[in-house]
C-alpha atoms as a PDB file:
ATOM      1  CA  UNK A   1     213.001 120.453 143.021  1.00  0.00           C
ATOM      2  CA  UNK A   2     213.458 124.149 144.208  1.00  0.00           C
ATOM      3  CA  UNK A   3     213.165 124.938 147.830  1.00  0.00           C
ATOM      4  CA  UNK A   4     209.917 127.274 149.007  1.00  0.00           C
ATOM      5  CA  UNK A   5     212.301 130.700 150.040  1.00  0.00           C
ATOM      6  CA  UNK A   6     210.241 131.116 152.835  1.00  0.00           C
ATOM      7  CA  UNK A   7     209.119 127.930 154.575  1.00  0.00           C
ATOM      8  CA  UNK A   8     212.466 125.861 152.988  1.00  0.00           C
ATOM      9  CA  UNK A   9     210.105 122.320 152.372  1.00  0.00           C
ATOM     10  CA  UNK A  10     210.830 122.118 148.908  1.00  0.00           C
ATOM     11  CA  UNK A  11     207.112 122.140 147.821  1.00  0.00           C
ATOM     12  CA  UNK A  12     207.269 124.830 145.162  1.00  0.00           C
ATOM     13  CA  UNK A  13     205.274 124.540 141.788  1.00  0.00           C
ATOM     14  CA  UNK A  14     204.868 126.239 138.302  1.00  0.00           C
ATOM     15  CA  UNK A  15     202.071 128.136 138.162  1.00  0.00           C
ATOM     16  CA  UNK A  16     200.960 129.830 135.437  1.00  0.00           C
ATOM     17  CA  UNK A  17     199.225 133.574 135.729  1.00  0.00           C
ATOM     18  CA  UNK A  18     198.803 135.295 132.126  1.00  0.00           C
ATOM     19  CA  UNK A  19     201.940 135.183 130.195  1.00  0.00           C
ATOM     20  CA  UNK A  20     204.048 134.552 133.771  1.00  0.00           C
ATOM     21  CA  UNK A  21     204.888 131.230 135.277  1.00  0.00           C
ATOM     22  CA  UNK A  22     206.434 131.360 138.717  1.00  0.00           C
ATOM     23  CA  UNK A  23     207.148 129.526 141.940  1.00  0.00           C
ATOM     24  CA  UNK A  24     204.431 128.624 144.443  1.00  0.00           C
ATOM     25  CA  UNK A  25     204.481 127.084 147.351  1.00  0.00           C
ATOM     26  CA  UNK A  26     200.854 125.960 148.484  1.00  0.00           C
ATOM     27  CA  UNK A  27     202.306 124.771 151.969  1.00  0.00           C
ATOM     28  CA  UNK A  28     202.599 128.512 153.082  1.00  0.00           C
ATOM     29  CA  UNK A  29     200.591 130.194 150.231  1.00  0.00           C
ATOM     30  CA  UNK A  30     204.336 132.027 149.133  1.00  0.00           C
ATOM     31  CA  UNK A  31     205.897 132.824 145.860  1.00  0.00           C
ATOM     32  CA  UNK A  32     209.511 133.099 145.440  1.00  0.00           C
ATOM     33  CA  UNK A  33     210.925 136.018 144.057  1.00  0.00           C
ATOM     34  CA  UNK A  34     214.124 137.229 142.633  1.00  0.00           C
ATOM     35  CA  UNK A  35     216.912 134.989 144.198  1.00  0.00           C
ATOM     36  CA  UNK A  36     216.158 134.927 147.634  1.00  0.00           C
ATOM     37  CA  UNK A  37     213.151 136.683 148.402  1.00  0.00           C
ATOM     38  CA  UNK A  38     209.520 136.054 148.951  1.00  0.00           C
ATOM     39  CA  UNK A  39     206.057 137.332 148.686  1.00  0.00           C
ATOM     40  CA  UNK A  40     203.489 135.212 151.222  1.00  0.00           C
ATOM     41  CA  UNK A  41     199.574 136.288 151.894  1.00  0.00           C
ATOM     42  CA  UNK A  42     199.404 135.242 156.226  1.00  0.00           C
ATOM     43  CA  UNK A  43     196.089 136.359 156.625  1.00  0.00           C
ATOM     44  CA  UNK A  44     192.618 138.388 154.902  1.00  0.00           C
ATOM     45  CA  UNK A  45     189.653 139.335 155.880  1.00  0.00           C
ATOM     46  CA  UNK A  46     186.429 141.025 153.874  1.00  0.00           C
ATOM     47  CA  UNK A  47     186.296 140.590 150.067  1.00  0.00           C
ATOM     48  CA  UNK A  48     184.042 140.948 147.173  1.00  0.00           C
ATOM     49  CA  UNK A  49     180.986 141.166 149.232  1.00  0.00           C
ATOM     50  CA  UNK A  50     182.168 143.317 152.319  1.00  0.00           C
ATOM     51  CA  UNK A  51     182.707 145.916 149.010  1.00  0.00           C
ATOM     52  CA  UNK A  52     179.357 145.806 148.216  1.00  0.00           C
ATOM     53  CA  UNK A  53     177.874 145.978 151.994  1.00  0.00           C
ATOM     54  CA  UNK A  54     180.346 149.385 152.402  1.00  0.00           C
ATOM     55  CA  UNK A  55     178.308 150.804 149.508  1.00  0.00           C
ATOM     56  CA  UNK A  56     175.224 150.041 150.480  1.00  0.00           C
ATOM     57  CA  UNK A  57     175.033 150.938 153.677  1.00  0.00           C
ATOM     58  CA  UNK A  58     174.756 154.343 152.179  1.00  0.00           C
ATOM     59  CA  UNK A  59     170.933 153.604 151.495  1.00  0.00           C
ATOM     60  CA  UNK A  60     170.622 151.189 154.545  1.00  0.00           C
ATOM     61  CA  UNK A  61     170.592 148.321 152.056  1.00  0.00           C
ATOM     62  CA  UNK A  62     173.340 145.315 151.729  1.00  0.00           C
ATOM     63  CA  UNK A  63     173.400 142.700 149.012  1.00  0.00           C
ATOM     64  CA  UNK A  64     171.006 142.351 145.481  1.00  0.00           C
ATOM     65  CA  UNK A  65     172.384 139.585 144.277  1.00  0.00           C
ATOM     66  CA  UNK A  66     175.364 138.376 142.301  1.00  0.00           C
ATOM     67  CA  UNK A  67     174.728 140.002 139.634  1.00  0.00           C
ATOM     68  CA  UNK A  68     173.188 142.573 140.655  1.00  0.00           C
ATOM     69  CA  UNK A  69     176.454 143.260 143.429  1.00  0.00           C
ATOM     70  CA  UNK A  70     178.679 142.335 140.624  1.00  0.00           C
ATOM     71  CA  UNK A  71     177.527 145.635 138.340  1.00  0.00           C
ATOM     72  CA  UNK A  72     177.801 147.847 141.246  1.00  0.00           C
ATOM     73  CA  UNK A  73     181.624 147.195 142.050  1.00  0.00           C
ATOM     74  CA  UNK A  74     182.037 147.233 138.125  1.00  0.00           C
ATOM     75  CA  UNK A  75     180.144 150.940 138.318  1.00  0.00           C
ATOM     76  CA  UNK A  76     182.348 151.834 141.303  1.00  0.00           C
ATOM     77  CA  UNK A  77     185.379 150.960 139.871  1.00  0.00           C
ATOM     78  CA  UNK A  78     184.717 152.892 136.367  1.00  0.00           C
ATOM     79  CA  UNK A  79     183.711 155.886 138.409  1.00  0.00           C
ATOM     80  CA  UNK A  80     186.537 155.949 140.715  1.00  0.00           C
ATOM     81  CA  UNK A  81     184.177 155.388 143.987  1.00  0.00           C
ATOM     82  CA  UNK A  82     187.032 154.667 145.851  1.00  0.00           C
ATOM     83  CA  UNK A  83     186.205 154.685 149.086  1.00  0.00           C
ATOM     84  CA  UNK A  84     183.985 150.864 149.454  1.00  0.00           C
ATOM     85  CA  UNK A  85     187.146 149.316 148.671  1.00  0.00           C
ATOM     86  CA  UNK A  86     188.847 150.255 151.710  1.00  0.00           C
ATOM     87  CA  UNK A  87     186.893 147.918 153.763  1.00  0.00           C
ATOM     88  CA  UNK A  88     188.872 144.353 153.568  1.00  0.00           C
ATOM     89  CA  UNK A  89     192.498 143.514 154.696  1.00  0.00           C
ATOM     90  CA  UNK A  90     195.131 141.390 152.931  1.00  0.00           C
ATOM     91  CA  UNK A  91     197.997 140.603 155.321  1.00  0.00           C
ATOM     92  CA  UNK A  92     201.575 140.221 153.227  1.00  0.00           C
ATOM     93  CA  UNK A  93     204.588 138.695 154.925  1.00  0.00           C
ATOM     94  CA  UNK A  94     207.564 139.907 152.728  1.00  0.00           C
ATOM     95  CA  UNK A  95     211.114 139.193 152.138  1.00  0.00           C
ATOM     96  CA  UNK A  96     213.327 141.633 150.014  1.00  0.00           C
ATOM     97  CA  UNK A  97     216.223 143.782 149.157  1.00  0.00           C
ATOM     98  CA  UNK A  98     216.617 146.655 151.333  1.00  0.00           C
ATOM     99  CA  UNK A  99     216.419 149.157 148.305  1.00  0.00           C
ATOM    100  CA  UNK A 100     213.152 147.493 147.634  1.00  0.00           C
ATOM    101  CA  UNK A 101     211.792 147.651 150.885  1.00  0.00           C
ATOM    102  CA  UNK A 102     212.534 151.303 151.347  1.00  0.00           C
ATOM    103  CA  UNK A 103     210.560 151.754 147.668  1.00  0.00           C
ATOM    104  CA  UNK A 104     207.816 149.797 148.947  1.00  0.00           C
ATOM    105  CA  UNK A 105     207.398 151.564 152.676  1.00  0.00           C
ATOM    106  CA  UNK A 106     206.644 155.045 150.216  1.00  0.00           C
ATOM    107  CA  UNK A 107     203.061 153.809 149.778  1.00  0.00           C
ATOM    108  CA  UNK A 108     201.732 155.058 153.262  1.00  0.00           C
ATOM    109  CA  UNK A 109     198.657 154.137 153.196  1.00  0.00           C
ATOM    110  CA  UNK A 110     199.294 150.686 154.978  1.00  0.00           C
ATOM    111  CA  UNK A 111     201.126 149.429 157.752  1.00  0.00           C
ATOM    112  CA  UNK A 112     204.461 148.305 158.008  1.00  0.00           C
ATOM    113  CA  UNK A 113     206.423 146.031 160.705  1.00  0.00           C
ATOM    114  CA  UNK A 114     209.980 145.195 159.581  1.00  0.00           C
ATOM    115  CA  UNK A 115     212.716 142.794 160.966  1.00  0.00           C
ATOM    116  CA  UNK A 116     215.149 144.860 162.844  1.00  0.00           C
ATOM    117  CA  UNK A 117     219.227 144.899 162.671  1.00  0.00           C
ATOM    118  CA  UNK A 118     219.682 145.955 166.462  1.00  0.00           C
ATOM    119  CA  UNK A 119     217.698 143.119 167.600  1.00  0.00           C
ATOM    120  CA  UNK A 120     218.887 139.760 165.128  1.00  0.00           C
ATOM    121  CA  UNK A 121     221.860 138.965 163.690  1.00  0.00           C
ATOM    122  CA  UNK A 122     221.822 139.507 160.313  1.00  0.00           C
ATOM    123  CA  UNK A 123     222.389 136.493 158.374  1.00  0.00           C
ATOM    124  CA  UNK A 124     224.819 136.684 154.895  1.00  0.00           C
ATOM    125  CA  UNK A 125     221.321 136.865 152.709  1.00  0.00           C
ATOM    126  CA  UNK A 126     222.044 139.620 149.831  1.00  0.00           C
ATOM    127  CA  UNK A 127     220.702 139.911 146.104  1.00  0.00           C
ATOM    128  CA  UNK A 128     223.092 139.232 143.562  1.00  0.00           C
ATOM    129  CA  UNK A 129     221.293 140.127 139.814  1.00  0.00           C
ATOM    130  CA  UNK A 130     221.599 137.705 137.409  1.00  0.00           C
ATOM    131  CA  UNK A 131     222.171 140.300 134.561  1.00  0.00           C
ATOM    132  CA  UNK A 132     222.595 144.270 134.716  1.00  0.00           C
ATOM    133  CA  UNK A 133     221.188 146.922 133.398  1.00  0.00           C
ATOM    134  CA  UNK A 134     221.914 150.555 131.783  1.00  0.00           C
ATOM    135  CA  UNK A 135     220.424 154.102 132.230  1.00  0.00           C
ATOM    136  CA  UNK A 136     217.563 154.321 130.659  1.00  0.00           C
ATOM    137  CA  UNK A 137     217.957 157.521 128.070  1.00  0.00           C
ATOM    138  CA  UNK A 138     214.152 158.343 128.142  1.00  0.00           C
ATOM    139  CA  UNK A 139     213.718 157.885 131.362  1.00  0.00           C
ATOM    140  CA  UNK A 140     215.817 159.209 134.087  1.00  0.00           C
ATOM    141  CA  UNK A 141     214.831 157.252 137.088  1.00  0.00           C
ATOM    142  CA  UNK A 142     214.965 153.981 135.019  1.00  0.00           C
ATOM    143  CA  UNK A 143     216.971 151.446 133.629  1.00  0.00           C
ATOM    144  CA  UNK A 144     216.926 148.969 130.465  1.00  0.00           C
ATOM    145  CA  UNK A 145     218.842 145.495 129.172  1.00  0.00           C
ATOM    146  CA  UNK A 146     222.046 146.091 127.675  1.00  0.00           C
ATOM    147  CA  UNK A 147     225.077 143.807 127.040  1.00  0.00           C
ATOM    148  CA  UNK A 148     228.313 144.445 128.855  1.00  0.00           C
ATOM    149  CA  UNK A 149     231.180 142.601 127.446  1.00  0.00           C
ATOM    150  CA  UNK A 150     232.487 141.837 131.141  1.00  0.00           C
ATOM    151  CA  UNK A 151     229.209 141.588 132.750  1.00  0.00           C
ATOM    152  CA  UNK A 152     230.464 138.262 134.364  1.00  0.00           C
ATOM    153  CA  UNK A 153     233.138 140.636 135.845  1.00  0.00           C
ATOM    154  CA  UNK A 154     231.289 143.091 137.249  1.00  0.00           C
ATOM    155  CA  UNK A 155     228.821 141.274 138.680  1.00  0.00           C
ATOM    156  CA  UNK A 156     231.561 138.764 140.242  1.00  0.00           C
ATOM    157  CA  UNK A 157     232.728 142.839 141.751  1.00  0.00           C
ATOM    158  CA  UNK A 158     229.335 143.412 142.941  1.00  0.00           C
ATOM    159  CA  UNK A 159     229.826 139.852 144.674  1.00  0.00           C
ATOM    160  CA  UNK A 160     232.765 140.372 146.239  1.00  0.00           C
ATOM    161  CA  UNK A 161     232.089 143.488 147.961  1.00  0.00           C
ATOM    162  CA  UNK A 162     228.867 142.465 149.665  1.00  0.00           C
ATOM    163  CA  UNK A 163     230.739 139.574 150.681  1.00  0.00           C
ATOM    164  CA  UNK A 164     233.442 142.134 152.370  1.00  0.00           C
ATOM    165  CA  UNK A 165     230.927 144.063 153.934  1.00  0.00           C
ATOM    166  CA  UNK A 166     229.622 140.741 155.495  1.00  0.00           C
ATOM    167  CA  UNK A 167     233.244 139.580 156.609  1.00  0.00           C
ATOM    168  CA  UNK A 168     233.548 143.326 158.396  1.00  0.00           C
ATOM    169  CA  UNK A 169     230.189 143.144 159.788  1.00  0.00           C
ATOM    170  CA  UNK A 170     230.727 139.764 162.081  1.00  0.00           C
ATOM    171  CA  UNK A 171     234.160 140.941 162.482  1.00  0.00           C
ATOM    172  CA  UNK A 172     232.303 143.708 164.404  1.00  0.00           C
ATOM    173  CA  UNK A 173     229.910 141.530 166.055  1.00  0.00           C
ATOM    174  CA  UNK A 174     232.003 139.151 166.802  1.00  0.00           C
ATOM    175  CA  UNK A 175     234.303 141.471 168.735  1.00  0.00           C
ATOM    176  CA  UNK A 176     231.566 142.804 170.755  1.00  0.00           C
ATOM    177  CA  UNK A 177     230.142 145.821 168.825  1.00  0.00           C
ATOM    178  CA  UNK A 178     226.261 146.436 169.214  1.00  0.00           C
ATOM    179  CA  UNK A 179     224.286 144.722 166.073  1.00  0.00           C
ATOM    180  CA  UNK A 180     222.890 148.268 165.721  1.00  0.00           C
ATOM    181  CA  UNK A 181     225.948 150.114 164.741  1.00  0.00           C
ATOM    182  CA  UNK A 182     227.799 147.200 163.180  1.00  0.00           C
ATOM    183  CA  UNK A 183     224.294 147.062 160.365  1.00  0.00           C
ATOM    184  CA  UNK A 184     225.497 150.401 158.951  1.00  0.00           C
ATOM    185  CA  UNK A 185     228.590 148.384 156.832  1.00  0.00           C
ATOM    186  CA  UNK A 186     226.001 146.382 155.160  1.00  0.00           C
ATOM    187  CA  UNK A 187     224.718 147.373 151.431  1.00  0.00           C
ATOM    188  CA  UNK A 188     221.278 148.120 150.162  1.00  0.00           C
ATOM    189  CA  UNK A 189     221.251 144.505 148.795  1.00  0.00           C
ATOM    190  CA  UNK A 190     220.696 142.778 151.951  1.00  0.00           C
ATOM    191  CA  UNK A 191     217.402 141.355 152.234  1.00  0.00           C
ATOM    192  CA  UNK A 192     215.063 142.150 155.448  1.00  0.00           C
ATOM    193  CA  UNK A 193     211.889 140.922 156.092  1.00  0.00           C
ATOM    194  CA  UNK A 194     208.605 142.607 156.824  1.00  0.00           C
ATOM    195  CA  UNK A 195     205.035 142.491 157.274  1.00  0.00           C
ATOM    196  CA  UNK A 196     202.419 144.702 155.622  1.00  0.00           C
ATOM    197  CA  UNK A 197     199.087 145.173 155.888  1.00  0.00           C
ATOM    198  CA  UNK A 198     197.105 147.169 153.526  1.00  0.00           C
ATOM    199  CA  UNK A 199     192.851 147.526 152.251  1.00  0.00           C
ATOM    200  CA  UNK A 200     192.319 146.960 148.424  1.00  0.00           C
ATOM    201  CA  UNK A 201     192.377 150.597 147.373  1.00  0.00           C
ATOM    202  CA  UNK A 202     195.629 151.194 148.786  1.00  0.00           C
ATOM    203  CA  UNK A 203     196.850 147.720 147.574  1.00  0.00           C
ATOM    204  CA  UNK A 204     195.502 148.484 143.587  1.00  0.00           C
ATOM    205  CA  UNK A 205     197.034 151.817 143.154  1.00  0.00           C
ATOM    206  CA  UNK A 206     200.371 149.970 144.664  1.00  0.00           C
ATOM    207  CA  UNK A 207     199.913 147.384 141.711  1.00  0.00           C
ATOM    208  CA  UNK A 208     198.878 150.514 139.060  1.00  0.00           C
ATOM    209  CA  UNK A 209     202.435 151.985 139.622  1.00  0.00           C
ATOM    210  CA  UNK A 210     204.875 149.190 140.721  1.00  0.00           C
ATOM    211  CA  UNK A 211     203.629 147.262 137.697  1.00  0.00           C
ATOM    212  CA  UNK A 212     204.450 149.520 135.456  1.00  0.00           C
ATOM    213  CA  UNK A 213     207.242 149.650 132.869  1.00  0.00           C
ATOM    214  CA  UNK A 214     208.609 152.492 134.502  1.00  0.00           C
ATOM    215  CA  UNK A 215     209.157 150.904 137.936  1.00  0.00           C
ATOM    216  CA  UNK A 216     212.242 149.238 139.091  1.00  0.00           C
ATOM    217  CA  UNK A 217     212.542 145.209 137.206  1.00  0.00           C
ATOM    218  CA  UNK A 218     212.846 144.235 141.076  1.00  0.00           C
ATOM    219  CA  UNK A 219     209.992 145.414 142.401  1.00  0.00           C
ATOM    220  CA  UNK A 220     208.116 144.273 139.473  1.00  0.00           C
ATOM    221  CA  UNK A 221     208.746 141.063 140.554  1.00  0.00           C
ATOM    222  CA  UNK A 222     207.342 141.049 144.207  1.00  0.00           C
ATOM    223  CA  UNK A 223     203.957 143.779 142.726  1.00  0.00           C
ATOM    224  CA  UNK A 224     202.901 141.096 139.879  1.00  0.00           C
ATOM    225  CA  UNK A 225     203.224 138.314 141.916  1.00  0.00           C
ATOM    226  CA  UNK A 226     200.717 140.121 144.904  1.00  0.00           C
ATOM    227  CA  UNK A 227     198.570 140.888 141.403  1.00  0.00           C
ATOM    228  CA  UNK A 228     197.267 136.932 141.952  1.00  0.00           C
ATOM    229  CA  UNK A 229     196.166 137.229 145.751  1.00  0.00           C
ATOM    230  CA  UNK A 230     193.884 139.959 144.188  1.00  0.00           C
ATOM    231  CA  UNK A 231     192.331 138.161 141.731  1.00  0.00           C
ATOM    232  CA  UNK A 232     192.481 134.816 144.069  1.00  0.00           C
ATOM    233  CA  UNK A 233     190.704 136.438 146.974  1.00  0.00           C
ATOM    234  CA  UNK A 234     188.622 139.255 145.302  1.00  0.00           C
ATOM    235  CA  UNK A 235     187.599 137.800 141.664  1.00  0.00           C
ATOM    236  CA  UNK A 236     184.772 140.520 140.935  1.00  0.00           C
ATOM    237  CA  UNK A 237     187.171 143.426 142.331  1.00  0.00           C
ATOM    238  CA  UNK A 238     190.160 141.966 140.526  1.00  0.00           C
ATOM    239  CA  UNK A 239     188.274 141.408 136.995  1.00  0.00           C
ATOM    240  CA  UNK A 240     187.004 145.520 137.420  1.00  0.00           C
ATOM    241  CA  UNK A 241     190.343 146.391 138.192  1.00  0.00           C
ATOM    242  CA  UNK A 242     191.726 145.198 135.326  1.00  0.00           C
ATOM    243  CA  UNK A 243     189.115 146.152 133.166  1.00  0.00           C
ATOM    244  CA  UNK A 244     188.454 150.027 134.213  1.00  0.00           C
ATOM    245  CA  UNK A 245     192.188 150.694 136.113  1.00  0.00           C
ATOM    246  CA  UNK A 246     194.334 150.693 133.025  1.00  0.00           C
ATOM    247  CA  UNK A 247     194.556 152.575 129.936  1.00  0.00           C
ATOM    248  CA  UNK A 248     194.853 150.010 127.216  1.00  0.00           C
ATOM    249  CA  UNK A 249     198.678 150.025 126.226  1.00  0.00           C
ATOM    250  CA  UNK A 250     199.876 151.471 129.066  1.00  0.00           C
ATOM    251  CA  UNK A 251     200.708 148.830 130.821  1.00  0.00           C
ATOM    252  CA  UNK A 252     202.126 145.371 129.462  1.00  0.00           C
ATOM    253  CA  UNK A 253     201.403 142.894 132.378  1.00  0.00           C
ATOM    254  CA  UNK A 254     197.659 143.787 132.859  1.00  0.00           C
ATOM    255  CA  UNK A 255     197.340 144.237 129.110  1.00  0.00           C
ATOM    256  CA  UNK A 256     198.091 139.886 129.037  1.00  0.00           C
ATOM    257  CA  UNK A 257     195.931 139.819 132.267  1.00  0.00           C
ATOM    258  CA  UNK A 258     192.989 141.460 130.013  1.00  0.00           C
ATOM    259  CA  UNK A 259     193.848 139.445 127.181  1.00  0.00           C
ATOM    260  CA  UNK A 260     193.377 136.779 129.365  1.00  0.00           C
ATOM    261  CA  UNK A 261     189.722 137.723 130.657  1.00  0.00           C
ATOM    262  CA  UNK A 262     188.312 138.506 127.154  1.00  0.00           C
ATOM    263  CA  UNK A 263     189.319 134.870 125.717  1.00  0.00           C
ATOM    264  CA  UNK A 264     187.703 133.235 128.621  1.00  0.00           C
ATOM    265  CA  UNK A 265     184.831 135.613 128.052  1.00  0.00           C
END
């Protein structure tokens, strides 16, 4: 049985979300992701209904109904009313690579409280990628699958040097230099640990472009995976989200989420 990443009880399960099927851990409400790493909702508060109050209170009114309160955060979400969905609080507790963290801390609108290198030890905790990847030629930024006929080679180089870097940073500790200026030998692969809280608006447009083909495989990972706690804790929300956020085609993950929806409908 795998071991949970985050609470290390062994309780993980498959579970199934579209066309993915990952690691769960119902003991802390965590998925695993990528080797090491971990995506785990601690706390919410609001949802589907606390949506519908911020709306109303426009006209001094709260809730019509289900379905009644169902159409209006279907209308809201088609017309880009953006601003009801600000009004709830999901509560992430987050382990990844560095250079994922430091992609994730660009969406501002949130807050952000990370583990800190002059105040722990780091522990020898680094991503090592399965498989590489190769410039993308149509995008830039990007990268695509592509065969390397000593792939097992490089990777076994990428290995070896974070495992230097780790042998000169307790070397450095060890003899007495501060954690804080020691940290600066270690690579963009170590993995850190943060918390982040963030309202629903904030938290979909976060999904709309981290989801995306475009966006870095790893980050992928951890953005899908917080896709679920959506629909989990805000089904109405979730279901409009999927249904008036996306150009059709545009993007492949939310495309099976749809496909999803419409059987079931």
């Amino acid at each position: 049985m795998s071991l949970c990443n985050r609470c290390l009880k062994g309780s993980i399960v498959d579970l199934k979300f579209g066309e993915r099927l990952w690691g769960y851990c119902g003991t802390c409400v965590s998925f695993n992701v990528l080797d090491k790493g971990f995506v785990s909702l601690i706390d919410f508060c609001g949802g589907d209904q606390m949506v519908v109050r911020a709306a109303r209170i426009s006209y001094g009114k709260e809730s019509k109904g289900a379905e009644q309160d169902r159409k209006l955060i279907n209308y809201m979400m088609k017309h880009k009313h953006g601003t009801p969905f600000e009004h709830s609080l999901f509560v992430f507790h987050v382990k990844a690579p560095i250079f994922v963290a430091r992609q994730w801390f660009r969406h501002r609108i949130g807050s952000f409280n990370e583990i800190s290198g002059r105040y722990v030890e780091y522990q020898e905790e680094f991503y090592i990628p399965k498989s590489l990847r190769a410039p993308d030629t149509k995008n830039k930024q990007g990268s695509v699958q592509a065969e390397f006929s000593n792939e097992q080679e490089l990777i076994r180089l990428f290995a070896d040097s974070i495992s230097s870097s780790f042998r000169v940073y307790k070397t450095l500790v060890d003899s007495g230099v501060a954690r804080e200026i020691a940290r600066a030998v270690l690579p963009l692969s170590l993995y850190t640990q943060f918390y982040w809280s963030v309202n629903p608006r904030s938290l979909m447009n976060f999904i709309s472009l981290r989801t995306s083909e475009d966006a870095q495989y790893e980050i992928r990972e951890y953005a899908e995976r917080i896709t679920f706690f959506v629909k989990d804790k805000m089904p109405w929300t979730f279901s409009a989200f999927i249904e008036f956020g996306f150009e059709d085609g545009k993007n492949k993950f939310i495309d099976s989420l749809k496909s999803q929806i419409n059987k079931k409908s």
